[in-house]
C-alpha atoms as a PDB file:
ATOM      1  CA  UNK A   1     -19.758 -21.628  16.701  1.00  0.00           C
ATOM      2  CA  UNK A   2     -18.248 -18.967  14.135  1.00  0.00           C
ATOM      3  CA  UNK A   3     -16.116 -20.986  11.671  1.00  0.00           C
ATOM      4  CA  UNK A   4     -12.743 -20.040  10.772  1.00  0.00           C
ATOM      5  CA  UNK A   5     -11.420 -18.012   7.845  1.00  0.00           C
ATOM      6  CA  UNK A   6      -8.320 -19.461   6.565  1.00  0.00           C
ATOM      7  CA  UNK A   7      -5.726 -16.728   4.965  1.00  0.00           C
ATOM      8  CA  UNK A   8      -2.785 -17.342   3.757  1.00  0.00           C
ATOM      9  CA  UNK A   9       0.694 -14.877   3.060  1.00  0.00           C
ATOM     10  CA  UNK A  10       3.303 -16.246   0.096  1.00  0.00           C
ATOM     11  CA  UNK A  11       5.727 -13.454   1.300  1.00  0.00           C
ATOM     12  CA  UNK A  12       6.743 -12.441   4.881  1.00  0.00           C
ATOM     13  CA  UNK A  13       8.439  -9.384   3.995  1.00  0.00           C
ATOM     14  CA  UNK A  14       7.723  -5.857   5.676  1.00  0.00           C
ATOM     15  CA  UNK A  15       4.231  -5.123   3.755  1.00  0.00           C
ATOM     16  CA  UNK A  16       3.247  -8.733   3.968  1.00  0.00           C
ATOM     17  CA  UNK A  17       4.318  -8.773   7.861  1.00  0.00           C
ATOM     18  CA  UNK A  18       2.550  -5.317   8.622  1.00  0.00           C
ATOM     19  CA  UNK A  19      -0.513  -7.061   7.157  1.00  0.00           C
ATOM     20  CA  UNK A  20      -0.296 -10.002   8.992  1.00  0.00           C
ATOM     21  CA  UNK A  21       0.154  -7.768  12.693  1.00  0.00           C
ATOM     22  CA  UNK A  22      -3.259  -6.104  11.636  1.00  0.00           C
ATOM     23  CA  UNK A  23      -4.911  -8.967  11.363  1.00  0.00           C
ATOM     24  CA  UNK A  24      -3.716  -9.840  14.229  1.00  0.00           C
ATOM     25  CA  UNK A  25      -4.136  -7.150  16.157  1.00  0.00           C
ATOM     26  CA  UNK A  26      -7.648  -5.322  15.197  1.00  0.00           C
ATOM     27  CA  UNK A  27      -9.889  -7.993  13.356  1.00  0.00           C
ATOM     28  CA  UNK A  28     -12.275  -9.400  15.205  1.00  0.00           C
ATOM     29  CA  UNK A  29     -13.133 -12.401  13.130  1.00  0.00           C
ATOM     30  CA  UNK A  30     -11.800 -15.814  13.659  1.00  0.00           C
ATOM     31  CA  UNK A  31      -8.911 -16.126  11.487  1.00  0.00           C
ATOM     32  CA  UNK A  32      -6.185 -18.292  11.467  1.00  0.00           C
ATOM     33  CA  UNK A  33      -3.264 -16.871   9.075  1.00  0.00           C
ATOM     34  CA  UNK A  34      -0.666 -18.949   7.330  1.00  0.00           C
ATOM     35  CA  UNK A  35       2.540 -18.117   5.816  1.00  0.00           C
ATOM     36  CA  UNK A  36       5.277 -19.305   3.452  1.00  0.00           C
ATOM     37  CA  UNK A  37       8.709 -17.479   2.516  1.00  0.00           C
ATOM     38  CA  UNK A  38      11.471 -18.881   1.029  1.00  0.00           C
ATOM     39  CA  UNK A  39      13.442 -16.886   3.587  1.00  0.00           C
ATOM     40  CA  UNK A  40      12.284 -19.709   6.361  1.00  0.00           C
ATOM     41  CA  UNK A  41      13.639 -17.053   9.020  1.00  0.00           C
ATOM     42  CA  UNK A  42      11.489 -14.288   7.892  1.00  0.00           C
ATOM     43  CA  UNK A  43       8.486 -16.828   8.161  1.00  0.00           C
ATOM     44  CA  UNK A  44       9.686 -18.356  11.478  1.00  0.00           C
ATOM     45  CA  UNK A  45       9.489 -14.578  12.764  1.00  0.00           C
ATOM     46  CA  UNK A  46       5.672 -14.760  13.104  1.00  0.00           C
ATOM     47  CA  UNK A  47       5.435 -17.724  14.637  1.00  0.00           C
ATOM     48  CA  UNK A  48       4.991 -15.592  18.067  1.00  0.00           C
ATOM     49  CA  UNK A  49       1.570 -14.422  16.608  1.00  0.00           C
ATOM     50  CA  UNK A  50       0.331 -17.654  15.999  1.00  0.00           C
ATOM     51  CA  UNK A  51       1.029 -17.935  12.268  1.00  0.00           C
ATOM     52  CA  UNK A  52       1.487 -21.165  10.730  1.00  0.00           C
ATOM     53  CA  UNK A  53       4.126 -21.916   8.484  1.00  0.00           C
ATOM     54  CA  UNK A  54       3.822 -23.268   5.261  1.00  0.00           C
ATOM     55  CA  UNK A  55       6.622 -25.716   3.281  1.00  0.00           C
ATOM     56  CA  UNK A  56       5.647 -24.119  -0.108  1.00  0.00           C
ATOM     57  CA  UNK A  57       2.952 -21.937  -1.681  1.00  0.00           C
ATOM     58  CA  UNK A  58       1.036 -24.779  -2.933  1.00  0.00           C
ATOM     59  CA  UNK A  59       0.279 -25.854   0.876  1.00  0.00           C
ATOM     60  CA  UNK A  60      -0.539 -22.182   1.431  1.00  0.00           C
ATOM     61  CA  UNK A  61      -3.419 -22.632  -1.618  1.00  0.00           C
ATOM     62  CA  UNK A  62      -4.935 -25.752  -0.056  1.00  0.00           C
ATOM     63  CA  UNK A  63      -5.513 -24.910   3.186  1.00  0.00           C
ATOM     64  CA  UNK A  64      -6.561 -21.224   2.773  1.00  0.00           C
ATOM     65  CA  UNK A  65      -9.341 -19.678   0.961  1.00  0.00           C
ATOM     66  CA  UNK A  66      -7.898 -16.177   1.166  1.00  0.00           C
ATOM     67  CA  UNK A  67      -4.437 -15.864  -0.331  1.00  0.00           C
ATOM     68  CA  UNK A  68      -1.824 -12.788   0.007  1.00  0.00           C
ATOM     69  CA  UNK A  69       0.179 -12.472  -2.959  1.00  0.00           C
ATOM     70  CA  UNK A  70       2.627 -10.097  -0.910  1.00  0.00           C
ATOM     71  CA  UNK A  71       5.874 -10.627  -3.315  1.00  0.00           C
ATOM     72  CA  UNK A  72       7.506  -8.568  -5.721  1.00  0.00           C
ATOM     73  CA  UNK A  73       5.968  -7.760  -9.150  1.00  0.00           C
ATOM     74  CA  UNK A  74       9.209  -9.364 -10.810  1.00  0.00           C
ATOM     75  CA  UNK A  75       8.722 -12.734  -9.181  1.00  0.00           C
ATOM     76  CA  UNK A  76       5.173 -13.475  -9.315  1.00  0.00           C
ATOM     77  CA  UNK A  77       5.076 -14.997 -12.474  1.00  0.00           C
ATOM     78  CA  UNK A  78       7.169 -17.937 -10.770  1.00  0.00           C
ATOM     79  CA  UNK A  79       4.541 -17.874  -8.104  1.00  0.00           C
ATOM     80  CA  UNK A  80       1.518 -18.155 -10.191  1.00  0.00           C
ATOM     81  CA  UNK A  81       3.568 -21.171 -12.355  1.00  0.00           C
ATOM     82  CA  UNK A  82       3.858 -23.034  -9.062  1.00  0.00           C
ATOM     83  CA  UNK A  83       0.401 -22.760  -7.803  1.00  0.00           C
ATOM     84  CA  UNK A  84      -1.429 -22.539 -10.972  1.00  0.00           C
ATOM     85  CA  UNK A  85      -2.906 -26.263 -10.659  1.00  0.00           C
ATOM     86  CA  UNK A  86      -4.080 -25.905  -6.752  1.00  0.00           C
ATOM     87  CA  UNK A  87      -6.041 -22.522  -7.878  1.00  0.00           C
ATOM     88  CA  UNK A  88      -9.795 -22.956  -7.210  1.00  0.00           C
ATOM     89  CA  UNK A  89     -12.583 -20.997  -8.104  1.00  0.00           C
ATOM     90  CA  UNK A  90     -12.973 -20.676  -4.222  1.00  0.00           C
ATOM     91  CA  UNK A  91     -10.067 -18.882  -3.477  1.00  0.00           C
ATOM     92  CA  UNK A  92      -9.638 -15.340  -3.651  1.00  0.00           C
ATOM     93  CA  UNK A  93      -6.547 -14.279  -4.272  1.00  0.00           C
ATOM     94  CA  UNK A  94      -5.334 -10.647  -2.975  1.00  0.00           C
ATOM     95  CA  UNK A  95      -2.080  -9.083  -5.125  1.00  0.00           C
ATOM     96  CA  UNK A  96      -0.143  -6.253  -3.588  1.00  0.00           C
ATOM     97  CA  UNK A  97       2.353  -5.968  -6.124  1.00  0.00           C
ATOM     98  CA  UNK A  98       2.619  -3.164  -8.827  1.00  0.00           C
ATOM     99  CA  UNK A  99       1.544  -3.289 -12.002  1.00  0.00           C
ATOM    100  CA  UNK A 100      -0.043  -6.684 -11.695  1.00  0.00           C
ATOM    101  CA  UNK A 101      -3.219  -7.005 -12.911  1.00  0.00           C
ATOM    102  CA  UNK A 102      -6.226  -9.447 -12.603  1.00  0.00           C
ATOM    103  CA  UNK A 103      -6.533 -10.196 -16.276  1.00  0.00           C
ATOM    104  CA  UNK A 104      -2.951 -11.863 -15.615  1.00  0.00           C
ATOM    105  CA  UNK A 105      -3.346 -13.583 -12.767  1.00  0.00           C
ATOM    106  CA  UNK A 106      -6.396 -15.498 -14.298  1.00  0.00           C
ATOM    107  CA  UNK A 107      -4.312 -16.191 -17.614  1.00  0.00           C
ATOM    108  CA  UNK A 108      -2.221 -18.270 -15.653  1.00  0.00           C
ATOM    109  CA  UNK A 109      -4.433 -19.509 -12.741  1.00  0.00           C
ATOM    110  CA  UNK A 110      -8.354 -20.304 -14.295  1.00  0.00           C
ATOM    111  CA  UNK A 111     -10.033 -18.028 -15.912  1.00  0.00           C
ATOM    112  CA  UNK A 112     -12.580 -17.476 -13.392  1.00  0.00           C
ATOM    113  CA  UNK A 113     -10.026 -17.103 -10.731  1.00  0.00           C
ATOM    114  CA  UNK A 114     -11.545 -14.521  -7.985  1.00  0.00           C
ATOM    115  CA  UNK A 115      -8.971 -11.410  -7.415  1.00  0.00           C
ATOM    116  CA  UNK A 116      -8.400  -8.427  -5.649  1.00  0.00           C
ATOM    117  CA  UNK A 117      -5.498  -5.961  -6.078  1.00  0.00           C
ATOM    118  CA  UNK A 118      -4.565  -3.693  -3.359  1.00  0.00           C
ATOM    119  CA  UNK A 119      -1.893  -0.657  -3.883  1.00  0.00           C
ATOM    120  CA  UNK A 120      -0.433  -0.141   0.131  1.00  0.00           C
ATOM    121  CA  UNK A 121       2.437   1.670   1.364  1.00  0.00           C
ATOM    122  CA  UNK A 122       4.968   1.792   3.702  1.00  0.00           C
ATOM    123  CA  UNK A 123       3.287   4.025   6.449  1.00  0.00           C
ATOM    124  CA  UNK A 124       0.909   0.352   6.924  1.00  0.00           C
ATOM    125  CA  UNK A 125       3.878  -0.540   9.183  1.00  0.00           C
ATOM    126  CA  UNK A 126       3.038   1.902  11.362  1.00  0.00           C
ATOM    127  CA  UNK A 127      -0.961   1.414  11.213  1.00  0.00           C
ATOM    128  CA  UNK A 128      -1.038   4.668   8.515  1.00  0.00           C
ATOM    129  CA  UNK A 129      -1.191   3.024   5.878  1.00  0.00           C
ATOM    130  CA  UNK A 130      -2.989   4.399   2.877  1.00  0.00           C
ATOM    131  CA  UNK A 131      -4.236   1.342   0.757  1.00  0.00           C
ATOM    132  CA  UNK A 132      -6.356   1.666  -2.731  1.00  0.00           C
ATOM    133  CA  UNK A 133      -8.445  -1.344  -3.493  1.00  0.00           C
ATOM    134  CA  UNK A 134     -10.124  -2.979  -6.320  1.00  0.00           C
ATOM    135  CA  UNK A 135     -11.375  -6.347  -7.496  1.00  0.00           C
ATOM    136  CA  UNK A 136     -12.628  -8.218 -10.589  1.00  0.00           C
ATOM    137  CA  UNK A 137     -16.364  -9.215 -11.354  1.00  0.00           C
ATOM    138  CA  UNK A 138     -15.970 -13.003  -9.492  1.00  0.00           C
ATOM    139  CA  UNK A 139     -14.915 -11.544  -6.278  1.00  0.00           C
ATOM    140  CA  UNK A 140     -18.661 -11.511  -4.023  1.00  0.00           C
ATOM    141  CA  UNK A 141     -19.177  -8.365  -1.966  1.00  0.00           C
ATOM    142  CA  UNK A 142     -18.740 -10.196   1.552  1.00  0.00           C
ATOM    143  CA  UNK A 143     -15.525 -11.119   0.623  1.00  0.00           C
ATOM    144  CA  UNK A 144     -14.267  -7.615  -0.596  1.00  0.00           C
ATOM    145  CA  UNK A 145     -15.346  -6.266   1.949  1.00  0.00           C
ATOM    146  CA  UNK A 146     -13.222  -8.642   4.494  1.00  0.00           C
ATOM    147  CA  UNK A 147     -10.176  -7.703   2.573  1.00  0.00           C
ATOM    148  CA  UNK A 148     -11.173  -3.938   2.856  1.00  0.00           C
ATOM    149  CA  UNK A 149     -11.985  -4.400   6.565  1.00  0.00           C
ATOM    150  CA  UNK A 150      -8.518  -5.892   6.912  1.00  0.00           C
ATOM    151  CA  UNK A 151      -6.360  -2.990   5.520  1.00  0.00           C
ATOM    152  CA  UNK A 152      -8.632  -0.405   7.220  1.00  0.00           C
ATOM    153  CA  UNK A 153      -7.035  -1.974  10.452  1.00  0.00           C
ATOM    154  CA  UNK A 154      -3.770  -0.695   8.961  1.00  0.00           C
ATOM    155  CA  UNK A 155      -4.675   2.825   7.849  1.00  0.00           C
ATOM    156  CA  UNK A 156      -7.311   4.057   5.765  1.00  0.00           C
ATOM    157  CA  UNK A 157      -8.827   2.564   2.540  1.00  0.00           C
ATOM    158  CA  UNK A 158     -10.121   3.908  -0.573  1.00  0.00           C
ATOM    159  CA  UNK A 159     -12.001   1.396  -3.315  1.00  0.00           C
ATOM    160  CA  UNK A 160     -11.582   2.610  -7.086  1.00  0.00           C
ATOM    161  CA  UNK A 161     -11.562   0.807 -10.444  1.00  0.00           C
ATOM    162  CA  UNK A 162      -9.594  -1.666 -11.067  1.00  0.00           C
ATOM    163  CA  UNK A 163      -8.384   0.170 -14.480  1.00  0.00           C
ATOM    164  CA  UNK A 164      -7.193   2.961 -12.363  1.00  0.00           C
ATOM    165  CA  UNK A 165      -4.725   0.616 -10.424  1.00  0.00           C
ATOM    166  CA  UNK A 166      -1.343   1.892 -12.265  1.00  0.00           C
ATOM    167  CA  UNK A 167      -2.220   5.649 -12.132  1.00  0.00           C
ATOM    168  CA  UNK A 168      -3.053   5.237  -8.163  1.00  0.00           C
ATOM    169  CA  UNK A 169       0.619   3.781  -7.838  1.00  0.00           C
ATOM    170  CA  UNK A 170       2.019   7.698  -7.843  1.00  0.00           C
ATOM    171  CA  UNK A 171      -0.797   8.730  -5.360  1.00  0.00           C
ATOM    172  CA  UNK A 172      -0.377   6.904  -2.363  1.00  0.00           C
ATOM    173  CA  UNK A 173       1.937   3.709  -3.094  1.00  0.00           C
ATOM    174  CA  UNK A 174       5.360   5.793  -4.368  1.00  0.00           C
ATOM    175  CA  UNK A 175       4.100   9.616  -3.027  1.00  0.00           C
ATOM    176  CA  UNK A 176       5.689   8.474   0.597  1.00  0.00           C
ATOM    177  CA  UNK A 177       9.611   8.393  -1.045  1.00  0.00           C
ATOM    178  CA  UNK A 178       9.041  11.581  -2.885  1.00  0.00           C
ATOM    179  CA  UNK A 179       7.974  13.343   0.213  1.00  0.00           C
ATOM    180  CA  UNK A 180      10.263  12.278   2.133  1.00  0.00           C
ATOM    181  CA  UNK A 181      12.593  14.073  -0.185  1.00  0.00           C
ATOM    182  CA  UNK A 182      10.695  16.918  -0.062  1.00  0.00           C
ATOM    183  CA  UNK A 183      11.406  16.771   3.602  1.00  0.00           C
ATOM    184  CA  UNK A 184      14.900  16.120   3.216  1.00  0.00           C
ATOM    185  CA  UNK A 185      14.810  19.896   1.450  1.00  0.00           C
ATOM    186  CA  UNK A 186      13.918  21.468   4.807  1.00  0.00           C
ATOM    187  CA  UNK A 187      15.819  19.476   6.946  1.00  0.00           C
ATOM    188  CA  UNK A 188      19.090  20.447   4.697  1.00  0.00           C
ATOM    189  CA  UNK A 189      18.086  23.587   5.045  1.00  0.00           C
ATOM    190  CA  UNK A 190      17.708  23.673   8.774  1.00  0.00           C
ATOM    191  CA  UNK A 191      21.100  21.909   9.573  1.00  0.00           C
ATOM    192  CA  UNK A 192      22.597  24.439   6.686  1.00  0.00           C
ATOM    193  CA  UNK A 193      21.505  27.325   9.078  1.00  0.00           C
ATOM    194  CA  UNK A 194      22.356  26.123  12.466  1.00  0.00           C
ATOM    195  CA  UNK A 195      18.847  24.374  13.474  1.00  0.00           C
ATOM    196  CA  UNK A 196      19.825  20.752  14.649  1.00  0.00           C
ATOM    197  CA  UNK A 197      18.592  18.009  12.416  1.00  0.00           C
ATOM    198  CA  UNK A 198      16.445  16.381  15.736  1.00  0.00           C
ATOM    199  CA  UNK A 199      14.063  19.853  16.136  1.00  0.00           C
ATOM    200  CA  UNK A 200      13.950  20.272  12.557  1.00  0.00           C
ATOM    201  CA  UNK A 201      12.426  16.652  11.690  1.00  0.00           C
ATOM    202  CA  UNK A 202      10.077  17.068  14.805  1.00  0.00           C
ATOM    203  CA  UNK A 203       8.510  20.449  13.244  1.00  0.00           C
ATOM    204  CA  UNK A 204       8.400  19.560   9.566  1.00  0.00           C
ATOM    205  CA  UNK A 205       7.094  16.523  10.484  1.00  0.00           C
ATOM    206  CA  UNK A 206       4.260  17.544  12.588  1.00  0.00           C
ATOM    207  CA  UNK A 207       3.858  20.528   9.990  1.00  0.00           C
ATOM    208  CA  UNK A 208       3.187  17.319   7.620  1.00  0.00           C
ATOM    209  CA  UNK A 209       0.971  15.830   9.854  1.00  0.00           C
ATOM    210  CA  UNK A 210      -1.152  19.057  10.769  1.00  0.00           C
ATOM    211  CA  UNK A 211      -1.388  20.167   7.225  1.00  0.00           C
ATOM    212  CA  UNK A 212      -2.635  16.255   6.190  1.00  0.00           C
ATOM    213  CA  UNK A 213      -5.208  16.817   8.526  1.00  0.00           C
ATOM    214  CA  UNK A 214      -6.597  20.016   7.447  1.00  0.00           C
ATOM    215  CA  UNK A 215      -6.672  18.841   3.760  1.00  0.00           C
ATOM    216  CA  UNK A 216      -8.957  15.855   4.971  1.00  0.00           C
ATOM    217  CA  UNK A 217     -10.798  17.827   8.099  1.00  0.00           C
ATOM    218  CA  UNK A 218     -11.115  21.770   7.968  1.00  0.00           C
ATOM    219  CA  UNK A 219     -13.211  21.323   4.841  1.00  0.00           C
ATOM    220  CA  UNK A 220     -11.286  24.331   2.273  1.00  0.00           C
ATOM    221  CA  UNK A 221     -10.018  23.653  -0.961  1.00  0.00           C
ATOM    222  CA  UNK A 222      -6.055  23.180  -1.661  1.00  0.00           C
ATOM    223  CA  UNK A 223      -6.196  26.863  -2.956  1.00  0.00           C
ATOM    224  CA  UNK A 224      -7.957  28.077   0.160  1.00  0.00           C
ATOM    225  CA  UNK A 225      -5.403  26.336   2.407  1.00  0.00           C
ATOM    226  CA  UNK A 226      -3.050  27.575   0.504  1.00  0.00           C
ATOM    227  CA  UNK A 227      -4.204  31.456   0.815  1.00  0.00           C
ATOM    228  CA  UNK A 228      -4.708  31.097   4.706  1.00  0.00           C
ATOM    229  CA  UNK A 229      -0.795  30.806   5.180  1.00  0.00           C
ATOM    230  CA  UNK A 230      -0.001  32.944   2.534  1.00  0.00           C
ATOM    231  CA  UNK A 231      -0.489  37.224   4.147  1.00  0.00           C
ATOM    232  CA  UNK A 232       0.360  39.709   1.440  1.00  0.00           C
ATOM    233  CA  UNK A 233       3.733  40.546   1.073  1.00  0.00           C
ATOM    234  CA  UNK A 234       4.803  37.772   3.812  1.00  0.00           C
ATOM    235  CA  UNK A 235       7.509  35.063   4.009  1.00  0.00           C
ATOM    236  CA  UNK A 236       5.206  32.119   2.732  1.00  0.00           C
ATOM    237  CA  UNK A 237       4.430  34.310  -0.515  1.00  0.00           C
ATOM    238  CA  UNK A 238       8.168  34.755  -0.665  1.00  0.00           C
ATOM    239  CA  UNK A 239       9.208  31.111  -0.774  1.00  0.00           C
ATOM    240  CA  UNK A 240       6.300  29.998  -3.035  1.00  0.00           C
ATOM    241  CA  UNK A 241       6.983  32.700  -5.759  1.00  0.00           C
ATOM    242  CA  UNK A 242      10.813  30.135  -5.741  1.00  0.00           C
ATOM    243  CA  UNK A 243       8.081  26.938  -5.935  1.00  0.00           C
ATOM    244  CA  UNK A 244       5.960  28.519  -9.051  1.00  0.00           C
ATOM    245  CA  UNK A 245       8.895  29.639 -10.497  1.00  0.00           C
ATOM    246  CA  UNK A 246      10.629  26.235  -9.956  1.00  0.00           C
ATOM    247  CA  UNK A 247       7.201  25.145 -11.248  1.00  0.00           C
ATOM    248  CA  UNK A 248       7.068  22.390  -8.637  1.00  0.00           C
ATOM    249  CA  UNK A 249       3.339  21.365  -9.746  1.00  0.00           C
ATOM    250  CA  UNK A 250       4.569  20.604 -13.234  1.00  0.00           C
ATOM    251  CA  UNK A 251       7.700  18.181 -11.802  1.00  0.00           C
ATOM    252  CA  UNK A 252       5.556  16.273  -9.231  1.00  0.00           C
ATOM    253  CA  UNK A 253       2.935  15.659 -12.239  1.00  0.00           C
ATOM    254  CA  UNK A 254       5.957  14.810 -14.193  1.00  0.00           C
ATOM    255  CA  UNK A 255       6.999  12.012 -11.145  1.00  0.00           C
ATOM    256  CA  UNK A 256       3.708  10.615 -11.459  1.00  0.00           C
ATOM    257  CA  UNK A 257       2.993  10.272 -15.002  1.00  0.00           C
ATOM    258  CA  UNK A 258       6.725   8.599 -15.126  1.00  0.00           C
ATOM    259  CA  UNK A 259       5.712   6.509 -11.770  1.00  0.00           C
ATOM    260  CA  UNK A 260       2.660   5.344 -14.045  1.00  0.00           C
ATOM    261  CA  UNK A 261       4.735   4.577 -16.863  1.00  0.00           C
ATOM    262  CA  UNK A 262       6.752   2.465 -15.433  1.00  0.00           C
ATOM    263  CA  UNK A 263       3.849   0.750 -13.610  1.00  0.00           C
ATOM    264  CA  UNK A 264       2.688  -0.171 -17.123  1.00  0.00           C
ATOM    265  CA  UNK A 265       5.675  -1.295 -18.128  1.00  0.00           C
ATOM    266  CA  UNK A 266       6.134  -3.477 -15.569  1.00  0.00           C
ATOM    267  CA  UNK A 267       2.257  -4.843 -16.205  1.00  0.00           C
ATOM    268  CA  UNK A 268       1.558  -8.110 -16.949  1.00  0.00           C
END
């Protein structure tokens, strides 16, 4: 009989809930999740799925060897303080919060504590998620690869080194809220010129979803894709001389190297 895997959530909140429906829903492993929030309602919410609900994080460390760290970077100090004494060299303990890194979590858990830190974002609620992983040298392969096998219910996955965990924030974890301004742009611009806001949303957003998909599929470069819409002396030539002269390039590098800063700064 196929024992179960025990995994744990401290933090029931939309990333750590979006997890937790994965799980649910796509792996095929016998798992029993547990949870514990200090928002008791937000835990009580999954108790349709069959989670369990924990009275503090130190019951969540006990009884699970895999353990979600799915709370904000500015709290997880406290966390780590609370559980430091129920850490084992068992458990393997999964961060999703910014800027964290392993090196801290085993300065105030045990030094040989196992981790894995995990960069998701929002689209995860909606299965798209796009999460980067990495882990320190205690983690075994099996068990990165559960963890891995987990998110890739929830989107698609990417493994990279762990010292590239800040710069991969700006990537895929903050890249979602800057284009969705982009978008806002065009949809401004459509209701400006008479085009509801309803059709504009459905074309830009399945212009985002077809151009995604020849970036990853149709096998050209950026700049080929790039030439294939652009005819000489068109419209699309028009409206990207405005973008080079705007020098949009140079600002969304600028986003991203202040997206990384911050992740460092927020570092522990």
């Amino acid at each position: 009989m196929e024992s179960t895997i025990n995994i744990g959530f401290i933090g029931a909140g939309n990333m750590g809930s979006a997890i937790m429906k994965g799980i649910k829903r796509n792996v095929k492993e016998n798992i029993q999740l547990y949870v514990f929030d200090k928002c008791t309602e937000k835990a009580e919410s999954l108790k349709e799925l069959g989670v369990e609900i924990c009275s503090n994080e130190n019951e969540i460390f006990k009884k699970c060897k895999y353990i979600f760290l799915a709370v904000k970077p500015q709290v997880i100090e406290d966390v780590l303080d609370t559980v430091a004494s129920d850490v084992t060299p068992e458990n393997v303990i999964i961060s999703i919060a910014a800027g964290i890194s392993d090196e801290f979590i085993c300065s105030k858990t045990i030094p040989e504590a196992k981790v894995i830190l995990v960069m998701p974002n929002t689209p995860l609620l909606l299965g798209e998620g796009a999460s980067a992983l990495s882990h320190n040298d205690y983690v075994t392969d099996e068990e990165f690869s559960l963890i891995c096998n987990i998110f890739a219910t929830c989107g698609k996955i990417s493994a990279i080194s762990k010292d590239k965990m800040k710069e991969v924030i700006a990537i895929n974890g903050s890249s979602p809220a800057f284009i969705y301004l982009f978008a806002k742009g065009f949809i401004d611009y459509a209701e400006k010129n008479g085009i509801t806001e309803e059709s504009a949303k459905l074309l830009f957003a399945q212009s985002l979803i077809g151009s995604a998909k020849m970036i990853t599929d149709s096998g050209y470069s950026i700049d080929e894709l790039i030439k294939m819409v652009s005819s000489p002396g068109g419209t699309t030539l028009a409206g990207l001389d405005a973008l080079y002269e705007g020098k949009l390039t140079d600002t969304v590098n600028d986003a991203c190297e202040r997206c990384t800063k911050r992740a460092y700064e927020l570092s522990k």
